[in-house]
N, C-alpha and C. Protein backbone atom coordinates (compact mmCIF):
# COMPACT_ATOMS: atom_id res chain seq x y z
N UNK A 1 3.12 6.97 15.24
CA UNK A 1 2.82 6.66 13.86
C UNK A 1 1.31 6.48 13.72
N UNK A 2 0.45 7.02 12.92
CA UNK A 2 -0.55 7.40 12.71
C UNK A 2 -1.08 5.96 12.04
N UNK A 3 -2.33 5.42 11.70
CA UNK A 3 -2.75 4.06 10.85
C UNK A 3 -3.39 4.94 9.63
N UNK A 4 -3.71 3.90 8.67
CA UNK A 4 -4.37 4.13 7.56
C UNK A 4 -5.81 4.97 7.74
N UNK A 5 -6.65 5.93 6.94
CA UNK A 5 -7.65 6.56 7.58
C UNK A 5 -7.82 6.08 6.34
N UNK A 6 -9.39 6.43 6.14
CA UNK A 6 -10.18 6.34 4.71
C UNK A 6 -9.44 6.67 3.54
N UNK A 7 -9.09 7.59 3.43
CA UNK A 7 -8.02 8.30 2.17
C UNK A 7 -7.23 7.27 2.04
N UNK A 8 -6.36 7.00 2.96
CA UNK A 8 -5.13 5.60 2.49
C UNK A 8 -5.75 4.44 1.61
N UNK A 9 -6.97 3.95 2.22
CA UNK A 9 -7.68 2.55 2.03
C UNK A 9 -8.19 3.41 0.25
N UNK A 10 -8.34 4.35 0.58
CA UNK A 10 -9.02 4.93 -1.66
C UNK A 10 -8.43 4.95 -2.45
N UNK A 11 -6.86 5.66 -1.97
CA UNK A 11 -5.58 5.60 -2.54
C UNK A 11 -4.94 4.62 -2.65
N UNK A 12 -5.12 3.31 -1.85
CA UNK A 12 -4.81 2.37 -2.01
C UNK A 12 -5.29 1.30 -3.24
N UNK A 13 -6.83 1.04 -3.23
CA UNK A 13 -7.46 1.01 -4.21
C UNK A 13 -7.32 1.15 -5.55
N UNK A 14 -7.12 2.80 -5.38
CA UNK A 14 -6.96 3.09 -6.87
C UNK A 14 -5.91 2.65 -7.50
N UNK A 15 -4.58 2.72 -6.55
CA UNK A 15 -3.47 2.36 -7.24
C UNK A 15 -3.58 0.84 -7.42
N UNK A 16 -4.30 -0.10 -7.05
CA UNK A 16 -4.18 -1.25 -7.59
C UNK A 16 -5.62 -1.24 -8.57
N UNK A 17 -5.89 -0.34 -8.57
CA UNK A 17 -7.06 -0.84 -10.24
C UNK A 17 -5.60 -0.30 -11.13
N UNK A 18 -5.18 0.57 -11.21
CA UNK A 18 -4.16 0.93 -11.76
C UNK A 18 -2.63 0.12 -12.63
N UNK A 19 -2.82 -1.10 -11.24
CA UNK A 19 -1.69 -1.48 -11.67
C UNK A 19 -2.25 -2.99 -12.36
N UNK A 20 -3.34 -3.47 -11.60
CA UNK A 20 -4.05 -4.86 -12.15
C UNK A 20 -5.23 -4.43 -12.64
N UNK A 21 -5.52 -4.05 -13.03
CA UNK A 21 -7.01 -4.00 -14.15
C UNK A 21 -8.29 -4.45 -13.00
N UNK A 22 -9.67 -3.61 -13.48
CA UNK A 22 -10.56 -3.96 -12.84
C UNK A 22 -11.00 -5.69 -12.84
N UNK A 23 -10.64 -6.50 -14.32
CA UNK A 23 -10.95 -8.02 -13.99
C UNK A 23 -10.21 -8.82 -13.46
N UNK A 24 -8.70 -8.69 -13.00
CA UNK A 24 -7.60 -9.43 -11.66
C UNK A 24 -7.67 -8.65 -10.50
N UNK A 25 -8.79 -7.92 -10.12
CA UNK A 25 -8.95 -7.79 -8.71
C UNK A 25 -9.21 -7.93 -7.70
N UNK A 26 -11.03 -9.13 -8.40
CA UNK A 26 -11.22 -9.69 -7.50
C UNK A 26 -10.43 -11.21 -7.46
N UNK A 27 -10.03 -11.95 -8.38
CA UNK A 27 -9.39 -12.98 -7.85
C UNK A 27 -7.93 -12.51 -7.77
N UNK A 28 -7.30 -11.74 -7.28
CA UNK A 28 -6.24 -11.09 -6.20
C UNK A 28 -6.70 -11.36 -4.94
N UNK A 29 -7.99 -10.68 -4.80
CA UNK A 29 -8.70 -10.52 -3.32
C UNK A 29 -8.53 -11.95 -2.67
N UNK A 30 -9.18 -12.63 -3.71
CA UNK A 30 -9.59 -14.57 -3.57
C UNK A 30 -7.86 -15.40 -2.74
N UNK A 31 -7.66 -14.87 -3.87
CA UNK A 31 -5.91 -15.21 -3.33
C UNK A 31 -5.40 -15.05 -1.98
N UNK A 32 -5.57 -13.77 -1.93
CA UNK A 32 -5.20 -12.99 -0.93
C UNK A 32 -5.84 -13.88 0.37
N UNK A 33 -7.17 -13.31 0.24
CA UNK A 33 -8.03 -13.75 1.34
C UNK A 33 -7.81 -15.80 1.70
N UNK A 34 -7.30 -16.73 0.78
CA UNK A 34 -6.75 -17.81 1.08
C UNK A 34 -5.91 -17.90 1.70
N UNK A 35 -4.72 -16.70 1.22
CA UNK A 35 -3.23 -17.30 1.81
C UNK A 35 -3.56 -17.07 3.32
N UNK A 36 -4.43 -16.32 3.27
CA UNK A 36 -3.85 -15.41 5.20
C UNK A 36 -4.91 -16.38 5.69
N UNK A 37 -6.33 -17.06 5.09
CA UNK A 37 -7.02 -18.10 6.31
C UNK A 37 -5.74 -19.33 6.70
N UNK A 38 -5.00 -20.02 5.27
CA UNK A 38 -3.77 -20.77 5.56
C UNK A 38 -2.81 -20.82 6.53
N UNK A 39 -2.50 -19.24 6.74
CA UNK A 39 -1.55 -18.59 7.76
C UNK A 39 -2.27 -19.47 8.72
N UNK A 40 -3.38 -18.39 9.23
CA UNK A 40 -3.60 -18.72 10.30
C UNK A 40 -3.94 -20.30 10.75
N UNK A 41 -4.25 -21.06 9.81
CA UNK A 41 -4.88 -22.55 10.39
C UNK A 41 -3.42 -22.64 10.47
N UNK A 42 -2.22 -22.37 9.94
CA UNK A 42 -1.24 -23.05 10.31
C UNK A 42 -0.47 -22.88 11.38
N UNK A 43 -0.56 -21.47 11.95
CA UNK A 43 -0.06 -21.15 12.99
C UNK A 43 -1.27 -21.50 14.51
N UNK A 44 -2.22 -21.71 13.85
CA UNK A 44 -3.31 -21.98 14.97
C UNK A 44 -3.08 -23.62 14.92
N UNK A 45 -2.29 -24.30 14.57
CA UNK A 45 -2.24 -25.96 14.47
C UNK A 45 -0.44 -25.80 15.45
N UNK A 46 0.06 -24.91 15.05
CA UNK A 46 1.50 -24.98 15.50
C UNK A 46 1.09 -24.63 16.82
N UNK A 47 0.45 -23.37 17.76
CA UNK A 47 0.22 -23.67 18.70
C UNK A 47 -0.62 -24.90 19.29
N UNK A 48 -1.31 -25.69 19.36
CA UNK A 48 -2.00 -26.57 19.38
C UNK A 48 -1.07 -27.80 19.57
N UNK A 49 -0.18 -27.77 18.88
CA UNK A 49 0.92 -28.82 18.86
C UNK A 49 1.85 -28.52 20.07
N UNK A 50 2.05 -27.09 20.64
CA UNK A 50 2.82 -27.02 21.59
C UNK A 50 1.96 -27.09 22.89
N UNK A 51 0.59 -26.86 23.29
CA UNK A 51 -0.16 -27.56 24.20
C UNK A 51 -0.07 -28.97 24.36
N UNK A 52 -0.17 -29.84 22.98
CA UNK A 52 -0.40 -31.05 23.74
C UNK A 52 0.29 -31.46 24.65
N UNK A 53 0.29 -32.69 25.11
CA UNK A 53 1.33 -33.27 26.23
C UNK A 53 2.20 -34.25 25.35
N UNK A 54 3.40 -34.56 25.59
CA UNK A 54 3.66 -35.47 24.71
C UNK A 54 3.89 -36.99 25.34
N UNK A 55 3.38 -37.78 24.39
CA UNK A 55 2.72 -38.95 25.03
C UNK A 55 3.45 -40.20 24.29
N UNK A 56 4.30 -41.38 25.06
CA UNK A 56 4.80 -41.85 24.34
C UNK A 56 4.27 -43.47 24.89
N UNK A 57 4.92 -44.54 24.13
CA UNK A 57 4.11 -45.90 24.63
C UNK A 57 4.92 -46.29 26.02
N UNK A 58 4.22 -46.79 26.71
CA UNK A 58 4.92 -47.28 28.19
C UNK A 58 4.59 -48.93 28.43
N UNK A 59 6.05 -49.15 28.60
CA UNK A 59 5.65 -50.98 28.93
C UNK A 59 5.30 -51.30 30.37
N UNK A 60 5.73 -52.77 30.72
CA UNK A 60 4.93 -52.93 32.04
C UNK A 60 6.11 -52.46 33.12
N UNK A 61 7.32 -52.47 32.63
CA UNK A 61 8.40 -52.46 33.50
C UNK A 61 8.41 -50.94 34.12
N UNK A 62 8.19 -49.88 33.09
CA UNK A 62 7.82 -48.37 33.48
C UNK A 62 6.51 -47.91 34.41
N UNK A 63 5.57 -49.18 34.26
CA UNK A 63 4.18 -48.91 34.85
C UNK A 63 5.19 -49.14 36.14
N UNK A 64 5.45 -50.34 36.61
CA UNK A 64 5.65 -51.00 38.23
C UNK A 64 6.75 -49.64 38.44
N UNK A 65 7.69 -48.78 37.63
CA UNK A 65 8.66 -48.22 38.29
C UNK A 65 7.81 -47.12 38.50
N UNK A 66 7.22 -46.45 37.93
CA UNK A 66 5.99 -45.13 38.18
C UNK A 66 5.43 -45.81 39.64
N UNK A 67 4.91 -46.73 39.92
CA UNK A 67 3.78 -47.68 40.96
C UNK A 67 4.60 -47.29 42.10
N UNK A 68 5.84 -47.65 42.45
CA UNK A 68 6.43 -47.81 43.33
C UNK A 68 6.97 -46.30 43.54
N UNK A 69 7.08 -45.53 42.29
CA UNK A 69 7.81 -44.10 42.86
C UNK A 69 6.77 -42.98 43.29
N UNK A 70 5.30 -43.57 43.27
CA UNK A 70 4.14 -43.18 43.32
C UNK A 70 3.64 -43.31 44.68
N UNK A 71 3.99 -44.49 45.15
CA UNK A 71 3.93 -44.96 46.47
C UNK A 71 5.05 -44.47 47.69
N UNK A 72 6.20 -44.35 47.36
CA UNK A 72 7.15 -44.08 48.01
C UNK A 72 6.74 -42.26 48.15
N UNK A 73 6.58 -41.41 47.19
CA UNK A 73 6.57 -40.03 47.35
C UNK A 73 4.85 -40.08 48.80
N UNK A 74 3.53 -41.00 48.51
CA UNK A 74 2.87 -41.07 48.95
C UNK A 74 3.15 -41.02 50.51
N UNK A 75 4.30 -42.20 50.86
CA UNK A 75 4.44 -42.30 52.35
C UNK A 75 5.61 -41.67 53.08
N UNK A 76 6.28 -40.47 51.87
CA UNK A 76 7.12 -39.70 52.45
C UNK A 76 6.27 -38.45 52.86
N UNK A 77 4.71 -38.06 51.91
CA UNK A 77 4.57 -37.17 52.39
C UNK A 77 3.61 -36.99 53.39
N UNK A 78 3.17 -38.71 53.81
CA UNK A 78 2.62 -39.05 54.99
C UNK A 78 3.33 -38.98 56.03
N UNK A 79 4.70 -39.18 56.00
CA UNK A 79 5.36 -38.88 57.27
C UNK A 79 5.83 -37.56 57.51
N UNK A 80 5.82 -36.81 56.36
CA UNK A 80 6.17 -35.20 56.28
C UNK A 80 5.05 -34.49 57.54
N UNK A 81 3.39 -34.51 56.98
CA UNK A 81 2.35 -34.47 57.71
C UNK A 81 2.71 -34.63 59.04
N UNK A 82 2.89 -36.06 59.17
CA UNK A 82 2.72 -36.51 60.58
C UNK A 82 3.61 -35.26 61.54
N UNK A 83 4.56 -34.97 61.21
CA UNK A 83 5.63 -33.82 61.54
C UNK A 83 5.02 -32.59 61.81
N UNK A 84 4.32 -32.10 61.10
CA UNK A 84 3.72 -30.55 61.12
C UNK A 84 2.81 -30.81 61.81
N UNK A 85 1.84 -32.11 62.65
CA UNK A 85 0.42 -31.73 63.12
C UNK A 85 1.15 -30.98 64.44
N UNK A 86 0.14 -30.47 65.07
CA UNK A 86 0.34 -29.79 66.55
C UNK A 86 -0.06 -30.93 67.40
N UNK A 87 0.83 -30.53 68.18
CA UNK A 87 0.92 -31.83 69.60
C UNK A 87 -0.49 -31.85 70.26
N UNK A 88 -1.05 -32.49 70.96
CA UNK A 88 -2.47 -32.56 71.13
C UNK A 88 -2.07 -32.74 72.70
């Protein structure tokens, strides 16, 4: 499928002086050219929203259970190590 060449974009043109008059053309354009910056801030905010991390409030009881499951993975994978060195 071929895109628009110059001819399309003249023919295009004309048929809208045609159908809206030379004085609703440029605020068509105005219009136009709003809705689609809108689009995009809105779809450029919707991704943005799916990057963040989602972040919620944590009390003290979740801190000490993170602390301890933080510590425990720490000295499992200290003893994992200890396993793989080569015998000396």
């Amino acid at each position: 499928m071929s895109s628009i060449g110059p001819t399309g974009f003249i023919l295009l043109i004309v048929v809208a002086l045609l159908l809206f008059g030379p004085n609703k053309l440029p605020e068509l354009g105005r219009a136009f050219g709003r809705t689609l910056r809108e689009f995009k801030q809105g779809a450029k905010d919707i991704m943005d929203d799916d990057n963040e991390p989602r972040r919620r409030e944590v009390g003290r009881n979740d801190v000490q259970k993170l602390d301890a499951e933080v510590v425990s993975q720490a000295s499992h994978s200290e003893n994992t190590n200890k396993d793989r060195r080569l015998p000396e």
